[in-house]
Protein backbone atom coordinates (compact mmCIF):
# COMPACT_ATOMS: atom_id res chain seq x y z
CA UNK A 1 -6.73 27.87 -12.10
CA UNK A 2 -8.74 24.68 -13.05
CA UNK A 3 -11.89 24.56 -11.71
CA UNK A 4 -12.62 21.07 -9.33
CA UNK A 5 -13.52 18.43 -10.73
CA UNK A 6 -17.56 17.19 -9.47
CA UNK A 7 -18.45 13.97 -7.74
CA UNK A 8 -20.07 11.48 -9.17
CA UNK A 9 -23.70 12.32 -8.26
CA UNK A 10 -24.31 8.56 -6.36
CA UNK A 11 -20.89 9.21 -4.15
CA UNK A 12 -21.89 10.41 -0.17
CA UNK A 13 -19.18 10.34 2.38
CA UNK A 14 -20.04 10.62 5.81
CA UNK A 15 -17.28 10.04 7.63
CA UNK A 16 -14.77 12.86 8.86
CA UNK A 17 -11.31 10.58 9.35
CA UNK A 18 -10.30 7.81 7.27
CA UNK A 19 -8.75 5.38 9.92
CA UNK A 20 -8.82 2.48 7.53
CA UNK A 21 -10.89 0.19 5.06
CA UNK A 22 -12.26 -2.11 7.44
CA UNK A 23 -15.14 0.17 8.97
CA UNK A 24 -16.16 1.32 5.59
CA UNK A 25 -18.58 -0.30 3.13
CA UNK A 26 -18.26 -1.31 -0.53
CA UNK A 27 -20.31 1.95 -1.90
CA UNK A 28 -17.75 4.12 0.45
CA UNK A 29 -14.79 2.38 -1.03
CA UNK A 30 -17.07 2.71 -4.46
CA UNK A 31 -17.33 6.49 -3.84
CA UNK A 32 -13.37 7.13 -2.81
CA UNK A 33 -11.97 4.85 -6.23
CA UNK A 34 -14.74 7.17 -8.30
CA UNK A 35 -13.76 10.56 -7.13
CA UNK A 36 -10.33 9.38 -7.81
CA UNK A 37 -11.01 8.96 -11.22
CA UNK A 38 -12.22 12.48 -11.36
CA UNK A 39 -8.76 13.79 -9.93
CA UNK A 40 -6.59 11.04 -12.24
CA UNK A 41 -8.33 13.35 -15.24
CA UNK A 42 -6.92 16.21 -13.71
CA UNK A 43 -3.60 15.23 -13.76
CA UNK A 44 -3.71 14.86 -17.70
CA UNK A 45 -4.50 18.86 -17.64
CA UNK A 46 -2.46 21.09 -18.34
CA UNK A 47 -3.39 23.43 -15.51
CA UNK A 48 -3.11 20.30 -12.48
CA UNK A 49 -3.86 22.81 -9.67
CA UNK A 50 -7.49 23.30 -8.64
CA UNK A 51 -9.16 25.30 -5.78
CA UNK A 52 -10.58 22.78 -4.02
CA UNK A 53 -9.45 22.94 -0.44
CA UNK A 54 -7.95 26.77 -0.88
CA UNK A 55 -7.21 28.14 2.86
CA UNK A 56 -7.07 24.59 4.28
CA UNK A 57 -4.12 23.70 6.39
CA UNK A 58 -2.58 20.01 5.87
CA UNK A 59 -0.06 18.76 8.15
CA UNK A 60 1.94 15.37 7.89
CA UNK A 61 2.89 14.15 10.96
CA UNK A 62 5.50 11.34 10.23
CA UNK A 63 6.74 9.41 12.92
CA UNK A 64 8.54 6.47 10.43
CA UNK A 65 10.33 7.04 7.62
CA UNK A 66 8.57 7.25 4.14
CA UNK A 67 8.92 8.15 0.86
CA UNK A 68 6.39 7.71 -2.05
CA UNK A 69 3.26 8.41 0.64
CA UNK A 70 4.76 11.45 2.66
CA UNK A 71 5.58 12.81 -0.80
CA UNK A 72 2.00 11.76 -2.59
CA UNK A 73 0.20 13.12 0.03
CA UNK A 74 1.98 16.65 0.26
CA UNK A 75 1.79 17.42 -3.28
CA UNK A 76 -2.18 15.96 -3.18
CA UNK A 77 -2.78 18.71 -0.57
CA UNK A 78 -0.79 21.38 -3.07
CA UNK A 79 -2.70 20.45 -6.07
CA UNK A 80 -6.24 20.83 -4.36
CA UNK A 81 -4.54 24.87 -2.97
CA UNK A 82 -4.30 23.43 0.66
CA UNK A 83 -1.11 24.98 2.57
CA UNK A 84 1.01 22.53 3.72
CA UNK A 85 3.20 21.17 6.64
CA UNK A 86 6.05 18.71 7.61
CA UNK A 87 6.42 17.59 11.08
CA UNK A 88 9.62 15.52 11.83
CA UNK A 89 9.45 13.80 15.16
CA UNK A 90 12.88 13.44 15.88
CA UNK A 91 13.42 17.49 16.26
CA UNK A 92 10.25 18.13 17.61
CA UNK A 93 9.19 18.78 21.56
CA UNK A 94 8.39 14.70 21.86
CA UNK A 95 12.01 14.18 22.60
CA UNK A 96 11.70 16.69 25.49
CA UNK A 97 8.80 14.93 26.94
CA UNK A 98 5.78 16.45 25.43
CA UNK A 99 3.20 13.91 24.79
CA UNK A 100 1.92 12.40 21.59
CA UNK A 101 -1.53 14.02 22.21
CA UNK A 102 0.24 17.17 23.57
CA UNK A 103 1.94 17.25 20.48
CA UNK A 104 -1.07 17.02 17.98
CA UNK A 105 -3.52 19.39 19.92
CA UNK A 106 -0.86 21.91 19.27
CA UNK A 107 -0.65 21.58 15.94
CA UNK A 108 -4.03 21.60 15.77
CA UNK A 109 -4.02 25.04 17.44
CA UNK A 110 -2.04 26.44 14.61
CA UNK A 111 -5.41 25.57 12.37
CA UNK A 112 -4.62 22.17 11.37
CA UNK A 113 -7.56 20.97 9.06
CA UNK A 114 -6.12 17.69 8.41
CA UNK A 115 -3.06 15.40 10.32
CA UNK A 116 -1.75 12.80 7.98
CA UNK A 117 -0.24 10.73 10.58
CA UNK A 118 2.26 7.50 9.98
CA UNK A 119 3.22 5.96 13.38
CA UNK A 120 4.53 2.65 14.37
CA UNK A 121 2.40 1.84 17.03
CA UNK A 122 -1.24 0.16 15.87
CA UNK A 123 -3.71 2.40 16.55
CA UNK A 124 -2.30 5.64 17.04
CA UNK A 125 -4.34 7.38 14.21
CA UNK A 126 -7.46 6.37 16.00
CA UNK A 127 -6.17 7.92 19.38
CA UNK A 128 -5.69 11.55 17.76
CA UNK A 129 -9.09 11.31 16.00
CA UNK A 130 -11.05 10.73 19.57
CA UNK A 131 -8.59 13.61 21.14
CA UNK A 132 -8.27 16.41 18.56
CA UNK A 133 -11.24 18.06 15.99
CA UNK A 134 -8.74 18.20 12.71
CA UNK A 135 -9.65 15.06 10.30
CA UNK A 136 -6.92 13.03 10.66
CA UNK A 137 -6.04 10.29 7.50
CA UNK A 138 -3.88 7.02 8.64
CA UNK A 139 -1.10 6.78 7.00
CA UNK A 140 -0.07 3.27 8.12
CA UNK A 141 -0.10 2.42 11.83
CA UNK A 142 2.11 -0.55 12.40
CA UNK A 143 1.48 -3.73 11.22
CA UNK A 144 -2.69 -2.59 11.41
CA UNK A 145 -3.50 -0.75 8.37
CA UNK A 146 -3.00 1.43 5.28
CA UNK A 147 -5.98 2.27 4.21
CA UNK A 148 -4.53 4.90 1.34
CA UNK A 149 -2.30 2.14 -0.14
CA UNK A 150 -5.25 -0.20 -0.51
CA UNK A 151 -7.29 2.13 -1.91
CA UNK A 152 -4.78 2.86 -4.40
CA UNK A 153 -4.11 -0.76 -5.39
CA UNK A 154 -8.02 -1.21 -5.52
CA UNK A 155 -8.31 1.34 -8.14
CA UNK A 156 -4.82 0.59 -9.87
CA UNK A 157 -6.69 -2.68 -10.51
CA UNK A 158 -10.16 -1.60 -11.09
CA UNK A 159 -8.44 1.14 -13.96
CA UNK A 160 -6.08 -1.94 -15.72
CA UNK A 161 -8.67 -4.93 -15.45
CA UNK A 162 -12.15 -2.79 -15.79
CA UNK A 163 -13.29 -4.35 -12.89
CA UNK A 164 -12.15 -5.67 -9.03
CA UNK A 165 -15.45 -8.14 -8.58
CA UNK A 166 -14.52 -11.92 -9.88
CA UNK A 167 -11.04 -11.61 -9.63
CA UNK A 168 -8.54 -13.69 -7.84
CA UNK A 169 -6.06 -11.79 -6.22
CA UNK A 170 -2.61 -13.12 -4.85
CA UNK A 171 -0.72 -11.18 -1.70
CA UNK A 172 2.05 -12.77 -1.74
CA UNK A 173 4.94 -12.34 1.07
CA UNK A 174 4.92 -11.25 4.40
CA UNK A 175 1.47 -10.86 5.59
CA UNK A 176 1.86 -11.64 9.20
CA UNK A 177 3.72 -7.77 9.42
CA UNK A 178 1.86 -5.72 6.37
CA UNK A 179 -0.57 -3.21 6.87
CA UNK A 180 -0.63 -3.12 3.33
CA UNK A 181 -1.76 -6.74 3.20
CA UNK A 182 -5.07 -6.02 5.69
CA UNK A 183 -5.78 -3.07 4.36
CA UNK A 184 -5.75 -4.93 0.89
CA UNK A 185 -7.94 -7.41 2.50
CA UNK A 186 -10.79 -5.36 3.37
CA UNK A 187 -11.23 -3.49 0.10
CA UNK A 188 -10.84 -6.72 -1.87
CA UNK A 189 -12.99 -8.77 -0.30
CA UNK A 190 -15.63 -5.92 -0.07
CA UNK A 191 -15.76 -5.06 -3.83
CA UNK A 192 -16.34 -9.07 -4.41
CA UNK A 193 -12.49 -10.07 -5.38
CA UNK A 194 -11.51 -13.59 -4.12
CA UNK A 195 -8.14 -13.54 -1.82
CA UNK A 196 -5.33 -15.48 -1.99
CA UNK A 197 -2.74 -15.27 0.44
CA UNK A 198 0.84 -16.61 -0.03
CA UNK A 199 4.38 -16.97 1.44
CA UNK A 200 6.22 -18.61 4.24
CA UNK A 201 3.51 -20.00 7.08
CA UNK A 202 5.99 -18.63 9.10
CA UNK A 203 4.45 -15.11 7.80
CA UNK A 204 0.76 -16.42 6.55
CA UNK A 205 -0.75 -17.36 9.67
CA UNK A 206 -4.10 -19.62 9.27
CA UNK A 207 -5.82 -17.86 11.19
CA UNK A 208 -6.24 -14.93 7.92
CA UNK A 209 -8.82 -17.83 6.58
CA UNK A 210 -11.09 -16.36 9.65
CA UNK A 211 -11.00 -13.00 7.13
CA UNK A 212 -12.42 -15.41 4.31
CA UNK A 213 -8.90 -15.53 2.42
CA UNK A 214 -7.31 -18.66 1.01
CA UNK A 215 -4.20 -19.34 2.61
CA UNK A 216 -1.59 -21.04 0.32
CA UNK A 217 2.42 -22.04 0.81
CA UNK A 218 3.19 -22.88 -2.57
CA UNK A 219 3.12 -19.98 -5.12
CA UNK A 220 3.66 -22.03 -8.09
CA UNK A 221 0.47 -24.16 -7.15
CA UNK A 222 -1.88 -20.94 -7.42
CA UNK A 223 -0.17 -18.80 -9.75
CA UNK A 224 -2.19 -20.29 -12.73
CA UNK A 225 -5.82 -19.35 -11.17
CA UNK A 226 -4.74 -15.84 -10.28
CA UNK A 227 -5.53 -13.12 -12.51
CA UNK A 228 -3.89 -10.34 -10.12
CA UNK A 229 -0.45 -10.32 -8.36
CA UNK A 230 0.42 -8.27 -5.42
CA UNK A 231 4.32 -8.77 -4.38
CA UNK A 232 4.68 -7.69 -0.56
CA UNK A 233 7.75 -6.43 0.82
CA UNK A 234 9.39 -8.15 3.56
CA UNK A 235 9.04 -5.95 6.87
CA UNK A 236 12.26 -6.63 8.02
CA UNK A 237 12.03 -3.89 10.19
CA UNK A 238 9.14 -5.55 12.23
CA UNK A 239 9.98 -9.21 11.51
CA UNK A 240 11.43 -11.12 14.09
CA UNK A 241 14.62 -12.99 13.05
CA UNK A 242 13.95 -16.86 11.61
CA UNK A 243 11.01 -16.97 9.70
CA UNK A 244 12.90 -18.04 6.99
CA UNK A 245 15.99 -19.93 6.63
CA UNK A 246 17.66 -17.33 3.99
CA UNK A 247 16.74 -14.04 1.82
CA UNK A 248 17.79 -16.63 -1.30
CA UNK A 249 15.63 -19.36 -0.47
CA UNK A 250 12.51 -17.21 0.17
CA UNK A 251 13.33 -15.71 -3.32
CA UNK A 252 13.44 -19.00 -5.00
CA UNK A 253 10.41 -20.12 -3.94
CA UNK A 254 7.97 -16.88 -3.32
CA UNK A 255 10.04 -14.62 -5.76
CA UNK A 256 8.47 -13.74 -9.02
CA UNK A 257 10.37 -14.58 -11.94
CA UNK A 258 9.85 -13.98 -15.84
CA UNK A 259 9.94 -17.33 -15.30
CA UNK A 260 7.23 -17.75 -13.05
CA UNK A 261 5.23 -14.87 -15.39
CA UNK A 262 5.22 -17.15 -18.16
CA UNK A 263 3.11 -19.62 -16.42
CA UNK A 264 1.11 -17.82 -15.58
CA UNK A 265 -2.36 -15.63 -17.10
CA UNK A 266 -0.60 -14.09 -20.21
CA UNK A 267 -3.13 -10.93 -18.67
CA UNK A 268 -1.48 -11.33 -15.14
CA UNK A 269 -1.65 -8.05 -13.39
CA UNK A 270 1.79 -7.62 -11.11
CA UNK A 271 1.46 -4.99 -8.55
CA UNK A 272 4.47 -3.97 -5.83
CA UNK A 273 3.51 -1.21 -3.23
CA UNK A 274 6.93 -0.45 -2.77
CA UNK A 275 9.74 -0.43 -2.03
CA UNK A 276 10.90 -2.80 -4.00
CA UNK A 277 13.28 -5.09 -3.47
CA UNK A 278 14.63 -6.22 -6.34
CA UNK A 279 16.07 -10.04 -6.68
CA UNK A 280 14.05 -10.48 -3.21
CA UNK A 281 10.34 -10.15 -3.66
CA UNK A 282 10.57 -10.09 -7.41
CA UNK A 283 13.43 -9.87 -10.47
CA UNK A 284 14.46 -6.46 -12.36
CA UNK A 285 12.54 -7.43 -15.71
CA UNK A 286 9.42 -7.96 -13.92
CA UNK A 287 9.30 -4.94 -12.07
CA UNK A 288 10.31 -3.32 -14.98
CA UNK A 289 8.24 -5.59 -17.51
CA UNK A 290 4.86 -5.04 -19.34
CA UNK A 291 2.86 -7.17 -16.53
CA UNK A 292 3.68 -4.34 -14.16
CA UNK A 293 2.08 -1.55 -13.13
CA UNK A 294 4.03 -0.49 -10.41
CA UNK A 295 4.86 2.82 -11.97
CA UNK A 296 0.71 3.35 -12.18
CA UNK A 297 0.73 2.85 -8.52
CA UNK A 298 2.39 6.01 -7.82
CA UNK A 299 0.51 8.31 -10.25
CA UNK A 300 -3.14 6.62 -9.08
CA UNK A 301 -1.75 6.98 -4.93
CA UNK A 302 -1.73 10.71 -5.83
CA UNK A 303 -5.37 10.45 -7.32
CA UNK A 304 -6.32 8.53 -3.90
CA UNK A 305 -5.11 10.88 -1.67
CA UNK A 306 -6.49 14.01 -3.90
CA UNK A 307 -9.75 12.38 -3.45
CA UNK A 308 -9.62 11.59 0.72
CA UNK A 309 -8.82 14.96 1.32
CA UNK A 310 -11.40 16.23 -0.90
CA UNK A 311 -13.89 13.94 0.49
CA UNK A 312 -12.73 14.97 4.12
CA UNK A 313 -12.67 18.87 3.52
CA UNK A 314 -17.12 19.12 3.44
CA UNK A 315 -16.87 22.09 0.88
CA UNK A 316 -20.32 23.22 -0.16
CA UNK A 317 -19.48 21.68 -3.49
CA UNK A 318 -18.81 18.34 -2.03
CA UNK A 319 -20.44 15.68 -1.16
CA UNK A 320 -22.42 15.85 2.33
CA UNK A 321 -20.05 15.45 5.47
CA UNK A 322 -21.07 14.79 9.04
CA UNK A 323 -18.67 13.96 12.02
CA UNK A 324 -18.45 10.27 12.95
């Protein structure tokens, strides 16, 4: 087995949950994109496992559907040796009555280290991390954040452009609904990247300015000063009906086209946290063209959450921890 990977000598986490990006500073975003690069270089081994959090206990307590970060996050825990476990809501004791809290402290007596939790109600992350002692990681509350999705973007950028600080970066769609677009927010703005945000003002409310973004209706109007697009999937799940007259006309004018590429930076950076939709948000040869990097996304989420655990765990070899 591989041995783990070391820290960068500046990086110092002191935090023992990652809620989300907007209580942590620049050098503690810094330190979480650098240790990721330490775990990306793992993945190019041959040997990908390492001992790093060997007789841990991870548990992913999903109370929405997901994919790409249920599925990131379980085999991050498997590469660093944790053990790992599901917990599906919908067969559990919740729908006898047990409480959420009830629920978790239970786990937690089973020798949870870590709850990964994804829950639809803002907040709920934070709630478990002032009742229980495991670390627990947010893995999108709501509409409030997703801190491991930013963090991923942030260093899906920082890896393709060199850098995140002097960049102008478009989120373009629904904002109004997308943790993914506050979470996005925070570590942008903190690593010195200028915002733009842009769709429907039905779903870009002005009051995002107050964050020190640039609120913008007309995506064809900005596209040329932005060297960094970020294509937002629309949350029809939490949108209320009407904030746009049809799925066509929202394509036609906040949809990006090759069309709509070729205008813009022949450099542009096209990200998608997924899922896509495709002839919604954006067409099938962008998401599948050379200006996207969606595909990078996935394999640097996996570095991300290799290096939040890590950072989390407070093994000897890691970098100090103390409890918030």
């Amino acid at each position: 087995m591989a041995p783990s990977p070391k820290p960068p000598a500046n990086v110092r986490w002191t935090h023992k949950h990652l809620l989300g990006l907007e209580d942590l500073s620049r050098e503690e975003i810094t330190a979480i994109l650098d240790t990721a690069d330490s775990f990306y270089e793992v993945s190019k081994r041959d040997r990908k496992k390492v001992p790093a959090l060997t007789g841990r206990v991870v548990f992913n307590l999903f109370f929405e559907n997901s994919t790409r970060t249920r599925t990131s996050f379980d085999l991050a825990a498997k590469r660093l040796s944790a053990d790992t476990q599901d917990f599906t809501a919908s067969v559990s004791s919740l729908s006898k009555g047990e409480t959420f809290i009830d629920t978790a402290k239970n786990i937690e007596a089973m020798g949870a280290d870590f709850m990964v939790v994804r829950h639809p109600t803002p907040g709920a992350p934070h709630l478990l991390a002032r009742n229980v002692q495991s670390s627990i990681i947010n893995a999108g509350d709501g509409s409030h954040e997703h801190p491991t999705q930013g963090l991923l973007d942030l260093m899906t950028i920082r890896r393709k452009k060199g850098k995140i600080e002097g960049l102008t970066v478009a989120l373009v769609g629904d904002i109004s609904h997308s943790r993914v677009a506050r979470s996005n927010i925070w570590g942008l703005l903190k690593l010195g990247a200028k915002v733009i945000l842009c769709g429907p003002p039905t779903l870009v409310p002005k009051r995002f300015e107050a964050m020190g973004c640039e609120v913008a209706y007309h995506l064809d109007e900005v596209l040329p000063r932005v060297d960094v697009v970020n294509v937002l999937r629309i949350q029809f799940e939490r949108a209320a009906g009407g904030s746009f007259p049809s799925i066509a006309e929202y394509s036609h004018f906040y949809g990006m086209t090759q069309e709509r590429v070729n205008r813009a930076k022949p450099d542009l950076l096209l990200l998608a946290p997924g899922p896509i939709n495709r002839g919604v948000e954006l067409t099938p040869e962008v998401a599948d063209g050379p200006n996207s990097a969606i595909l990078d996304q996935v394999t640097n989420g996996l570095a991300v959450r290799m290096a939040v655990l890590y950072l989390l765990s407070g093994r000897k070899d890691a970098p100090a921890l103390t409890t918030e």
